[in-house]
PDB file of N, CA and C in Angstrom:
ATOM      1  N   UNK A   1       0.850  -1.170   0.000  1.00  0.00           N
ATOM      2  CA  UNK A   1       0.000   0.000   0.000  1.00  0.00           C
ATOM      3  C   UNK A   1       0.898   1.237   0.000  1.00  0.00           C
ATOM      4  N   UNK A   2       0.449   2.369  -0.922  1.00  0.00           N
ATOM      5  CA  UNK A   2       1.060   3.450  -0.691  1.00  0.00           C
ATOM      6  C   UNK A   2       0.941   4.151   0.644  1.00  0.00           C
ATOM      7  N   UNK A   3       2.210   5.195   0.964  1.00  0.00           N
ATOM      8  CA  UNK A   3       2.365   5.829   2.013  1.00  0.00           C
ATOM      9  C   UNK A   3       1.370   6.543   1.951  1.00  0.00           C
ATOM     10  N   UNK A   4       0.800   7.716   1.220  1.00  0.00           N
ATOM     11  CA  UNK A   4      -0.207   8.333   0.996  1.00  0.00           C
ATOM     12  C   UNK A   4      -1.629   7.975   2.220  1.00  0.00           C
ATOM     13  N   UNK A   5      -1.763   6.798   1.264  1.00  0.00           N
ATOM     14  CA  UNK A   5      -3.309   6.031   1.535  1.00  0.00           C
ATOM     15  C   UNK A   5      -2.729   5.191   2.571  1.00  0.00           C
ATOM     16  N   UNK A   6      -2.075   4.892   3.304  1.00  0.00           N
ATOM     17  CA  UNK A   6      -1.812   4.226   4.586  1.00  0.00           C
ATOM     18  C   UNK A   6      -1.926   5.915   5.343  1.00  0.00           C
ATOM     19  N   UNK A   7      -1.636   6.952   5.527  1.00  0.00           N
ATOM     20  CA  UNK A   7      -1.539   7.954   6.445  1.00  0.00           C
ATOM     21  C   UNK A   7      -3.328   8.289   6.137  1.00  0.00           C
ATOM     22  N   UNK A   8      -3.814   8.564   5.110  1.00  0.00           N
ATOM     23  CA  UNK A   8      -5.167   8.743   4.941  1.00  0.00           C
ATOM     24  C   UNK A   8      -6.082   7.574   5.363  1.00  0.00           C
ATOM     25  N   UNK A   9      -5.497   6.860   5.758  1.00  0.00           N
ATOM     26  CA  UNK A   9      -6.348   5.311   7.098  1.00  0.00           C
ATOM     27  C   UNK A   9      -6.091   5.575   8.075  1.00  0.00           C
ATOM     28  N   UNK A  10      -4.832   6.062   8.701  1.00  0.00           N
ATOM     29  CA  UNK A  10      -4.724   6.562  10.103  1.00  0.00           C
ATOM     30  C   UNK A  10      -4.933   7.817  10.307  1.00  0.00           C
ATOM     31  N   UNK A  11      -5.304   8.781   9.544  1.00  0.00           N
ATOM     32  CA  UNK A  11      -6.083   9.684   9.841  1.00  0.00           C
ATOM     33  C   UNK A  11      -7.832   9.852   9.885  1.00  0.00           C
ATOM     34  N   UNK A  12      -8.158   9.185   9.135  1.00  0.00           N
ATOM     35  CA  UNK A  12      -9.545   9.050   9.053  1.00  0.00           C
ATOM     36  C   UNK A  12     -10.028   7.823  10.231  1.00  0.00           C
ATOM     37  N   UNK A  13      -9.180   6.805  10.785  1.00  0.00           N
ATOM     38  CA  UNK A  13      -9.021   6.071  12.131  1.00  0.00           C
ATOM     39  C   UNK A  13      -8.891   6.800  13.262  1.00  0.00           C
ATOM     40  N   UNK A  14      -8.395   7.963  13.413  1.00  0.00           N
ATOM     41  CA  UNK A  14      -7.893   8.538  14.197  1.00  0.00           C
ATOM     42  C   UNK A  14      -9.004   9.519  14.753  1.00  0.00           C
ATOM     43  N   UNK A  15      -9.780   9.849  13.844  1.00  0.00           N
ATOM     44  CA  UNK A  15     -10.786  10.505  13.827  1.00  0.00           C
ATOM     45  C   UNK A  15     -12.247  10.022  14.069  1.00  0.00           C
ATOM     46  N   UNK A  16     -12.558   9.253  13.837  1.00  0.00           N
ATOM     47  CA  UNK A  16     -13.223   8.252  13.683  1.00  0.00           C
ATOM     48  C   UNK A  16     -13.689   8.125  15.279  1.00  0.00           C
ATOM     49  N   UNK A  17     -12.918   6.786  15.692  1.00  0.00           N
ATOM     50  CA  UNK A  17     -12.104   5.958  16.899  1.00  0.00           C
ATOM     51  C   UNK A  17     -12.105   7.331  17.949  1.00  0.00           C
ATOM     52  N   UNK A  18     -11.726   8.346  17.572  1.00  0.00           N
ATOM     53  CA  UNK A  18     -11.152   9.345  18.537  1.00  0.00           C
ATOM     54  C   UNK A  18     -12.568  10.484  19.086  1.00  0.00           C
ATOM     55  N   UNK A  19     -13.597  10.140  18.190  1.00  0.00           N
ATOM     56  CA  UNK A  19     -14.845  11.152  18.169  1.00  0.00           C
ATOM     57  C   UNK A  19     -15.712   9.987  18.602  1.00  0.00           C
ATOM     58  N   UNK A  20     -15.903   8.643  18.367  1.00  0.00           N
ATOM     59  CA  UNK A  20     -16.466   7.065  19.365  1.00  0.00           C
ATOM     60  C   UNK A  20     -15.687   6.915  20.929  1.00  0.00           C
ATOM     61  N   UNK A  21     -14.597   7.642  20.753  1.00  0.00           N
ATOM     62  CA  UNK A  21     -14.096   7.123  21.957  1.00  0.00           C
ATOM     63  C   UNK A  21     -14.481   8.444  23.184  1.00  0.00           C
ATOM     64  N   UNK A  22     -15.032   9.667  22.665  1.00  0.00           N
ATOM     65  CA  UNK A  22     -15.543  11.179  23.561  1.00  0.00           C
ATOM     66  C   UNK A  22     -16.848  10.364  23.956  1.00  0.00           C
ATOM     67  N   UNK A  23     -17.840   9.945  22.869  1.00  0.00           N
ATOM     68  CA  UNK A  23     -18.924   9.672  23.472  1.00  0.00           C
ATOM     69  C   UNK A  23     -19.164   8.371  24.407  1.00  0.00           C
ATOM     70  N   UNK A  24     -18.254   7.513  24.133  1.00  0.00           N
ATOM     71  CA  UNK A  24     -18.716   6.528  25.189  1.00  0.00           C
ATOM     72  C   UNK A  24     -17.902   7.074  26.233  1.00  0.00           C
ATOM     73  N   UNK A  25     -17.129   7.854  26.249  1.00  0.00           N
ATOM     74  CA  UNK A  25     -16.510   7.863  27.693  1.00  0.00           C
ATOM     75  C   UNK A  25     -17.420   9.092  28.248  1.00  0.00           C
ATOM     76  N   UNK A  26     -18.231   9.643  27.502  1.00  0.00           N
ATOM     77  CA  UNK A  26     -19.776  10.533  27.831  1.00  0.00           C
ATOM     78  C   UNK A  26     -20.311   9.487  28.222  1.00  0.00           C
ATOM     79  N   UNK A  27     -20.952   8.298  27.646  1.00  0.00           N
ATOM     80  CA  UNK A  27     -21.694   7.167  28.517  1.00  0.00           C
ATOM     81  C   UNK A  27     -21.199   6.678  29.618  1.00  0.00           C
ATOM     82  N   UNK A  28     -20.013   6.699  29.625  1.00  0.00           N
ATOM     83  CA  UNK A  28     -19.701   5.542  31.185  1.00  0.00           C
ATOM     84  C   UNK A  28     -19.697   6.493  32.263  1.00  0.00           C
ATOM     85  N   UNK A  29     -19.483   7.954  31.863  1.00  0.00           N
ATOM     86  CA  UNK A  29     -19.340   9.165  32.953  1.00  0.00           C
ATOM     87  C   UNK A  29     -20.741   9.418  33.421  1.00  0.00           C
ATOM     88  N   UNK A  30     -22.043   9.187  32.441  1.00  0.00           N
ATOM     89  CA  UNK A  30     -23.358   9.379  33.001  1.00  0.00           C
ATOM     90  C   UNK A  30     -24.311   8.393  33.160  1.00  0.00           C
ATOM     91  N   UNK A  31     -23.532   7.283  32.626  1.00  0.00           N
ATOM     92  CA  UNK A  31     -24.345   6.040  32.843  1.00  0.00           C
ATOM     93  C   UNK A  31     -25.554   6.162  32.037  1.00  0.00           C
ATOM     94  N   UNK A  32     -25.978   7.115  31.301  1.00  0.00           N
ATOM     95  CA  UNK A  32     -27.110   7.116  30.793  1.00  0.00           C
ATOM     96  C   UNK A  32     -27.366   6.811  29.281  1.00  0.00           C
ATOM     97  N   UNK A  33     -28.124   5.288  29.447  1.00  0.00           N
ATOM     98  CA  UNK A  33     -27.828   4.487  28.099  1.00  0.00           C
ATOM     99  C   UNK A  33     -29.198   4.355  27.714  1.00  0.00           C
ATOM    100  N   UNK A  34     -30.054   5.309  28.470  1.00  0.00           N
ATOM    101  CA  UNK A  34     -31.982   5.654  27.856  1.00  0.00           C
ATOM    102  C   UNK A  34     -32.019   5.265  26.038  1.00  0.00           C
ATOM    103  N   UNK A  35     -30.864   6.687  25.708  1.00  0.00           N
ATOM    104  CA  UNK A  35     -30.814   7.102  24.425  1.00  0.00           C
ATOM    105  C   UNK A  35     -30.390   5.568  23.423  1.00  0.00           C
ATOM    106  N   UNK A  36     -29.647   4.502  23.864  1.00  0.00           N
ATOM    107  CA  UNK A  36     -29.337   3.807  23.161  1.00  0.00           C
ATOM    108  C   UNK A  36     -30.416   2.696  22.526  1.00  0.00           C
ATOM    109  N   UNK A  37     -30.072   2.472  21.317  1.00  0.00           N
ATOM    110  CA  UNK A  37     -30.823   1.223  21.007  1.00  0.00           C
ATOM    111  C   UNK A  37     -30.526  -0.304  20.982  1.00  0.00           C
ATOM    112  N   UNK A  38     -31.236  -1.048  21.676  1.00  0.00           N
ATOM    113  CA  UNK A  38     -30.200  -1.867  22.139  1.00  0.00           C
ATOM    114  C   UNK A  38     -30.042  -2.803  20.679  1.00  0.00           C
ATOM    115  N   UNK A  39     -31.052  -3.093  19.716  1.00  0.00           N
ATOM    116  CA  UNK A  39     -30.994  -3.473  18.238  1.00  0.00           C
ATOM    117  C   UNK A  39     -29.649  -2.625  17.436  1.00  0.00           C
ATOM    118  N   UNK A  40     -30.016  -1.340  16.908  1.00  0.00           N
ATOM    119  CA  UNK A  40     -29.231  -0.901  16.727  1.00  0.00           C
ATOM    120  C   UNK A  40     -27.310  -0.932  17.247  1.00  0.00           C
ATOM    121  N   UNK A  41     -27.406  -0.622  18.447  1.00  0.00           N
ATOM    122  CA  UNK A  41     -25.906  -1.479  19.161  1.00  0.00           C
ATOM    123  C   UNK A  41     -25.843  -2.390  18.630  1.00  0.00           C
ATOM    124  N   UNK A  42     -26.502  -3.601  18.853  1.00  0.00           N
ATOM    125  CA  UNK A  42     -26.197  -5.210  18.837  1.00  0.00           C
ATOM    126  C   UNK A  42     -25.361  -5.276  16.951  1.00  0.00           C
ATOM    127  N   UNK A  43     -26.358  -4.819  16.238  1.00  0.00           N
ATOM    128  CA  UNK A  43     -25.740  -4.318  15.115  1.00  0.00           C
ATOM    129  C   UNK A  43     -24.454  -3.949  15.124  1.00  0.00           C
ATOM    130  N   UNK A  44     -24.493  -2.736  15.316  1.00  0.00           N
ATOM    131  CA  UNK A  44     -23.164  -1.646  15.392  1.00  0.00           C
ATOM    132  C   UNK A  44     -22.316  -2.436  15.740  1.00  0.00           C
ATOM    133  N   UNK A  45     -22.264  -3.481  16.675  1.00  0.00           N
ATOM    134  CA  UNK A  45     -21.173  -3.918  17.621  1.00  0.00           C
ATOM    135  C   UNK A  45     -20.799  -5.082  17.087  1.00  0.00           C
ATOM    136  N   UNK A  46     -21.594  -5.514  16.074  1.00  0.00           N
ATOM    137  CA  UNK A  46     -21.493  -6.957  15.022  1.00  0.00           C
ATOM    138  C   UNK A  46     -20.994  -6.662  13.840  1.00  0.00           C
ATOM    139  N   UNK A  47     -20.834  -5.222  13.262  1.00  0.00           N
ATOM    140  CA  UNK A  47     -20.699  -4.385  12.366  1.00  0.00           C
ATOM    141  C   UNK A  47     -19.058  -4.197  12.700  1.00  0.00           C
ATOM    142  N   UNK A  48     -18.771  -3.517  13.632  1.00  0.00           N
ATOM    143  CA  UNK A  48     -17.214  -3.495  13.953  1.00  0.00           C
ATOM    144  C   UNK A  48     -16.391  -4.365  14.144  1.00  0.00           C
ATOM    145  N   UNK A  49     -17.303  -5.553  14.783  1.00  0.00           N
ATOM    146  CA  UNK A  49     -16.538  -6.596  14.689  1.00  0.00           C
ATOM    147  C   UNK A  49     -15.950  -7.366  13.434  1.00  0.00           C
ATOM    148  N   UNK A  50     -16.797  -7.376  12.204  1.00  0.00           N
ATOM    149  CA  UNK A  50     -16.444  -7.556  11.188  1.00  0.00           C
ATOM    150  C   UNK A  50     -15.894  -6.805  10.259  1.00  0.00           C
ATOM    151  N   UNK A  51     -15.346  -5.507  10.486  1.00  0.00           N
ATOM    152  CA  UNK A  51     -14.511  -4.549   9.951  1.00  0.00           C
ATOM    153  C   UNK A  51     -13.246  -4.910  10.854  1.00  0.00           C
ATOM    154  N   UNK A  52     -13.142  -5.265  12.214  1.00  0.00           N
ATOM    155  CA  UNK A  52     -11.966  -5.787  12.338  1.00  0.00           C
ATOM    156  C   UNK A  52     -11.252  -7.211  11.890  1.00  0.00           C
ATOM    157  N   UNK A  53     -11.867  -8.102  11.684  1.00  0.00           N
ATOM    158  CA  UNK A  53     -11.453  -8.923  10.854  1.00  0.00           C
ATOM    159  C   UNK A  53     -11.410  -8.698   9.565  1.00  0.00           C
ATOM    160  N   UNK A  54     -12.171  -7.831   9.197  1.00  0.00           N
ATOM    161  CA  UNK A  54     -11.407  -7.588   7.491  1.00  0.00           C
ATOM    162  C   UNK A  54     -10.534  -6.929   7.390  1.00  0.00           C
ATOM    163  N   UNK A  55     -10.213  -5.773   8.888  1.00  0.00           N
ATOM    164  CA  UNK A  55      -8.491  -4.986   8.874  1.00  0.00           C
ATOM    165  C   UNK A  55      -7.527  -6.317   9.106  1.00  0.00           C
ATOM    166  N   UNK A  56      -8.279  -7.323   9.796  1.00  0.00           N
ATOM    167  CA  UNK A  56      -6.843  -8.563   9.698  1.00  0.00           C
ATOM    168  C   UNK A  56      -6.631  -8.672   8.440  1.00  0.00           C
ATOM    169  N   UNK A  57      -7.643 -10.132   8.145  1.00  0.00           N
ATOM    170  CA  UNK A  57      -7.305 -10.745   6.490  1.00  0.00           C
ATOM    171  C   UNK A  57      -6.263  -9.232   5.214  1.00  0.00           C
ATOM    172  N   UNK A  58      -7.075  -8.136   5.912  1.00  0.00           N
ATOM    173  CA  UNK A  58      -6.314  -7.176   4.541  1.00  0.00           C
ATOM    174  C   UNK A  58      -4.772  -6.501   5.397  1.00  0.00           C
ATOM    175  N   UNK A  59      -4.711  -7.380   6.412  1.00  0.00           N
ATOM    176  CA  UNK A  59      -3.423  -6.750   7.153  1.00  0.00           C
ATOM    177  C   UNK A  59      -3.098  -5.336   6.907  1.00  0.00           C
ATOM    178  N   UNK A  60      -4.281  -4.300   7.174  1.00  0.00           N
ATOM    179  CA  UNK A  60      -4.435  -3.159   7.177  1.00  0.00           C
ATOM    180  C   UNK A  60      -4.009  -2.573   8.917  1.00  0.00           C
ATOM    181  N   UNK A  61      -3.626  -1.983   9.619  1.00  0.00           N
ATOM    182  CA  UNK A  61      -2.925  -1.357  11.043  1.00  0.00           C
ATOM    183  C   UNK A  61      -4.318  -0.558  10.884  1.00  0.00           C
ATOM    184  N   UNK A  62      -4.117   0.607  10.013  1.00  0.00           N
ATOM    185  CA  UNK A  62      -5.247   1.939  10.272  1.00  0.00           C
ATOM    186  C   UNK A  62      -6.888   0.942  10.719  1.00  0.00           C
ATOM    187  N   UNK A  63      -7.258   0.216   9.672  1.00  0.00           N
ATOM    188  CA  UNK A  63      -8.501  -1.012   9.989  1.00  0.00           C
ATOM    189  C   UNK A  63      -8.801  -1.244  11.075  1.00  0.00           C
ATOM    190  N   UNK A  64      -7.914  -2.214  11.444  1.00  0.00           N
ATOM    191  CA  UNK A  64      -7.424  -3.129  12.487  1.00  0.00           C
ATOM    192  C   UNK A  64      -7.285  -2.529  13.885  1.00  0.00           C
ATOM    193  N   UNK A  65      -6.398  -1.484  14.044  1.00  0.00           N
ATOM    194  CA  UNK A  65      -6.536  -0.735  15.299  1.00  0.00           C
ATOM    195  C   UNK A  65      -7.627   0.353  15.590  1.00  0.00           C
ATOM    196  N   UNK A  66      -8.131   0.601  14.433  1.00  0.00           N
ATOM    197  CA  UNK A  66      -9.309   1.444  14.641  1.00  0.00           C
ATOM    198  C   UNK A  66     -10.778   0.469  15.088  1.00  0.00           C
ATOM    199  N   UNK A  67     -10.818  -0.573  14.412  1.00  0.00           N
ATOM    200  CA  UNK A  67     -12.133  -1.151  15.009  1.00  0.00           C
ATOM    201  C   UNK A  67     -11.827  -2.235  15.788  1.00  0.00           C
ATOM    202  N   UNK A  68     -10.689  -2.408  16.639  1.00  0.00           N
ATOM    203  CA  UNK A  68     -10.086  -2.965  17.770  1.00  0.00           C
ATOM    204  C   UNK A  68     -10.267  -2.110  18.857  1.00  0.00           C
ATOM    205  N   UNK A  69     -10.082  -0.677  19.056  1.00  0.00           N
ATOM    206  CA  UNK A  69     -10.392  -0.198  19.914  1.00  0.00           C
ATOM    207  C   UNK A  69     -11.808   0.192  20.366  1.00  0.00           C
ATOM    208  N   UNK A  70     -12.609   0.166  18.993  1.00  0.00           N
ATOM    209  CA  UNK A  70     -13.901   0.721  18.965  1.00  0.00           C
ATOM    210  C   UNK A  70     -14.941  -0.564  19.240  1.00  0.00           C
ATOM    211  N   UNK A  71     -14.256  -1.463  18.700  1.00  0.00           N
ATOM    212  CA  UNK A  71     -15.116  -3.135  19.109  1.00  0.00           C
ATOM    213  C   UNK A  71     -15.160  -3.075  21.288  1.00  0.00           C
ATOM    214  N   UNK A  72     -14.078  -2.782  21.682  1.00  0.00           N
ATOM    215  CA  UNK A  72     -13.573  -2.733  23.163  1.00  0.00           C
ATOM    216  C   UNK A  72     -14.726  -1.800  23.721  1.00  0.00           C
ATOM    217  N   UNK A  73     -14.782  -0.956  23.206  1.00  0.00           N
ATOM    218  CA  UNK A  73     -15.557   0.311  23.512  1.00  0.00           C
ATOM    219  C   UNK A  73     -17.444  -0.026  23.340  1.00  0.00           C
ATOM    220  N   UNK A  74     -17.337  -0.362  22.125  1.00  0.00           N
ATOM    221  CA  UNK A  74     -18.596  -0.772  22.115  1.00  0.00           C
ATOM    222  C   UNK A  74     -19.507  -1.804  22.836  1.00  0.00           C
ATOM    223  N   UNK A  75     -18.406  -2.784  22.589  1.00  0.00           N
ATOM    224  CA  UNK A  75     -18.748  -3.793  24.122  1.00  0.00           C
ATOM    225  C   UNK A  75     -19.108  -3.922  24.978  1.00  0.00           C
ATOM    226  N   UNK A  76     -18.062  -2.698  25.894  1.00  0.00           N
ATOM    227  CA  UNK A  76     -18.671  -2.254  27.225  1.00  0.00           C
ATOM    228  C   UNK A  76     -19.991  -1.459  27.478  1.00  0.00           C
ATOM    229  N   UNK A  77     -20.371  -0.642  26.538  1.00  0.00           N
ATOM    230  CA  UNK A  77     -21.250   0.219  26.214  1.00  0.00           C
ATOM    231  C   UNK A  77     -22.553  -0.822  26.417  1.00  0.00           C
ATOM    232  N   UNK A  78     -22.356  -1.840  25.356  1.00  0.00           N
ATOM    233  CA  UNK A  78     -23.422  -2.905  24.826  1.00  0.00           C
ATOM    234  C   UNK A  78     -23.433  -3.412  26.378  1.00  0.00           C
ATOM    235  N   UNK A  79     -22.711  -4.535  27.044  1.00  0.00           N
ATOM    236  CA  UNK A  79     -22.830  -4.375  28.414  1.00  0.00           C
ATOM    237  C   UNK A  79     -23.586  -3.717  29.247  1.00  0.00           C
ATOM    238  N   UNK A  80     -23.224  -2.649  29.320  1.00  0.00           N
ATOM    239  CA  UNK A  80     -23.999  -1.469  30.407  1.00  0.00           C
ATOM    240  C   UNK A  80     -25.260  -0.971  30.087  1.00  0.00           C
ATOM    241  N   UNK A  81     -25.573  -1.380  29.069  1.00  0.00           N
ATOM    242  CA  UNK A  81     -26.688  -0.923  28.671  1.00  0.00           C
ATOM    243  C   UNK A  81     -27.724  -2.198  29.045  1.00  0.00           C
ATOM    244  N   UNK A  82     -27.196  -3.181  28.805  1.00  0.00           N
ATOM    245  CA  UNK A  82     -28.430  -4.622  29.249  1.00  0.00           C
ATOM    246  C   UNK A  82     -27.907  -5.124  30.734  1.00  0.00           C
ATOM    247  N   UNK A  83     -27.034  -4.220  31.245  1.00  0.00           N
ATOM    248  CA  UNK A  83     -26.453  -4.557  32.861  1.00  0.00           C
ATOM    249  C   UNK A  83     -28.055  -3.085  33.474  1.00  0.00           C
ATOM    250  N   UNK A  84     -27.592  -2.181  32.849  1.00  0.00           N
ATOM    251  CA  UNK A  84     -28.939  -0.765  33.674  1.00  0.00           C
ATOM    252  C   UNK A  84     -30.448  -1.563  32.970  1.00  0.00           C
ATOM    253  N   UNK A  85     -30.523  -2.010  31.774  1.00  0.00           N
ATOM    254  CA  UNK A  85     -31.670  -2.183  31.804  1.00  0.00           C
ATOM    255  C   UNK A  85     -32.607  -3.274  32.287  1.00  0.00           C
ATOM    256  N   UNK A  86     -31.657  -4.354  32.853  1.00  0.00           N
ATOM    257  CA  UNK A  86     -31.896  -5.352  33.374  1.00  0.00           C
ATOM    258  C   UNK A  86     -32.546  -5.296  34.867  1.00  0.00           C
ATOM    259  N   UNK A  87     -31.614  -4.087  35.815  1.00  0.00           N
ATOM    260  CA  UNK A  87     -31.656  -3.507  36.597  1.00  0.00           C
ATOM    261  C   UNK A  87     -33.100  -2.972  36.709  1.00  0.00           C
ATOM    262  N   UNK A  88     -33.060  -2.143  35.723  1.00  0.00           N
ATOM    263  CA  UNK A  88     -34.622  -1.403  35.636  1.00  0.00           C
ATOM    264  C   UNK A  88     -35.380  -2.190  35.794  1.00  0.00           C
ATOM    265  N   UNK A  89     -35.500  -3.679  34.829  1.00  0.00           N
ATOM    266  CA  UNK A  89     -36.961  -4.400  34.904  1.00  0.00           C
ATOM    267  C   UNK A  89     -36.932  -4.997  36.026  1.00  0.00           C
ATOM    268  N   UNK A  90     -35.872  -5.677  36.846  1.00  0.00           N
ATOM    269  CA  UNK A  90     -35.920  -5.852  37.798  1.00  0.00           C
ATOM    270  C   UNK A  90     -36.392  -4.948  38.905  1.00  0.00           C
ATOM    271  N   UNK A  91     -36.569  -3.960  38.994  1.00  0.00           N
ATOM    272  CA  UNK A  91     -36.326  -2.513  39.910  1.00  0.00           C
ATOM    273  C   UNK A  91     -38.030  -2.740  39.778  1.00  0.00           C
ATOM    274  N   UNK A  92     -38.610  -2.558  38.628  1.00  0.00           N
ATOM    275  CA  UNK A  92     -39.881  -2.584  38.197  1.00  0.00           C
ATOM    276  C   UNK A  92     -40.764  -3.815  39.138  1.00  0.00           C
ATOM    277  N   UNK A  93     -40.634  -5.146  38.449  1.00  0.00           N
ATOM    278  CA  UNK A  93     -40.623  -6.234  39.073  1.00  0.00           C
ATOM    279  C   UNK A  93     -40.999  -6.319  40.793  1.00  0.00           C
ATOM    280  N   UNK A  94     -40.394  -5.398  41.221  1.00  0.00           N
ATOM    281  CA  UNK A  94     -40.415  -5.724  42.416  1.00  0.00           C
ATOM    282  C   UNK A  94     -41.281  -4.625  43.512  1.00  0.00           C
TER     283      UNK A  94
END
């Protein structure tokens, strides 16, 4: 791959990854995962996961470390969101 288009993957990764990584660390600071969908996530988070295996197979770095960190991120997110809402129906429940 050209130098070019390898720096235009880690910049557009960088950006990316770096503007996903303000808002969930907005979610874990307010805990407030109302706004999320938990379909939508489940998606999203099945979605990144398979952009990181295609940064493997294409042994792409910019790929690969961008939806490696954002798969991590999303995870936890996806987590906390069926950890509070679980909570809730339970909370309800009772």
């Amino acid at each position: 791959m050209n130098h070019i288009a390898e720096w235009l993957g880690y910049a557009a990764a960088s950006l990316t990854t770096g503007s996903f990584a303000l808002q969930a660390w907005h979610t874990f600071r307010t805990r407030d995962v109302r706004g999320i969908s938990l379909g939508m996530y489940s998606a999203f988070t099945l979605g990144v996961a398979l952009w990181l295996v295609y940064g493997v197979v294409l042994r792409s770095w910019p790929i690969t470390l961008a939806n490696a960190i954002t798969l991590m991120l999303a995870l936890s997110i996806l987590a906390m969101k069926l950890l509070i809402e679980a909570r809730r129906r339970k909370r309800r429940a009772t």
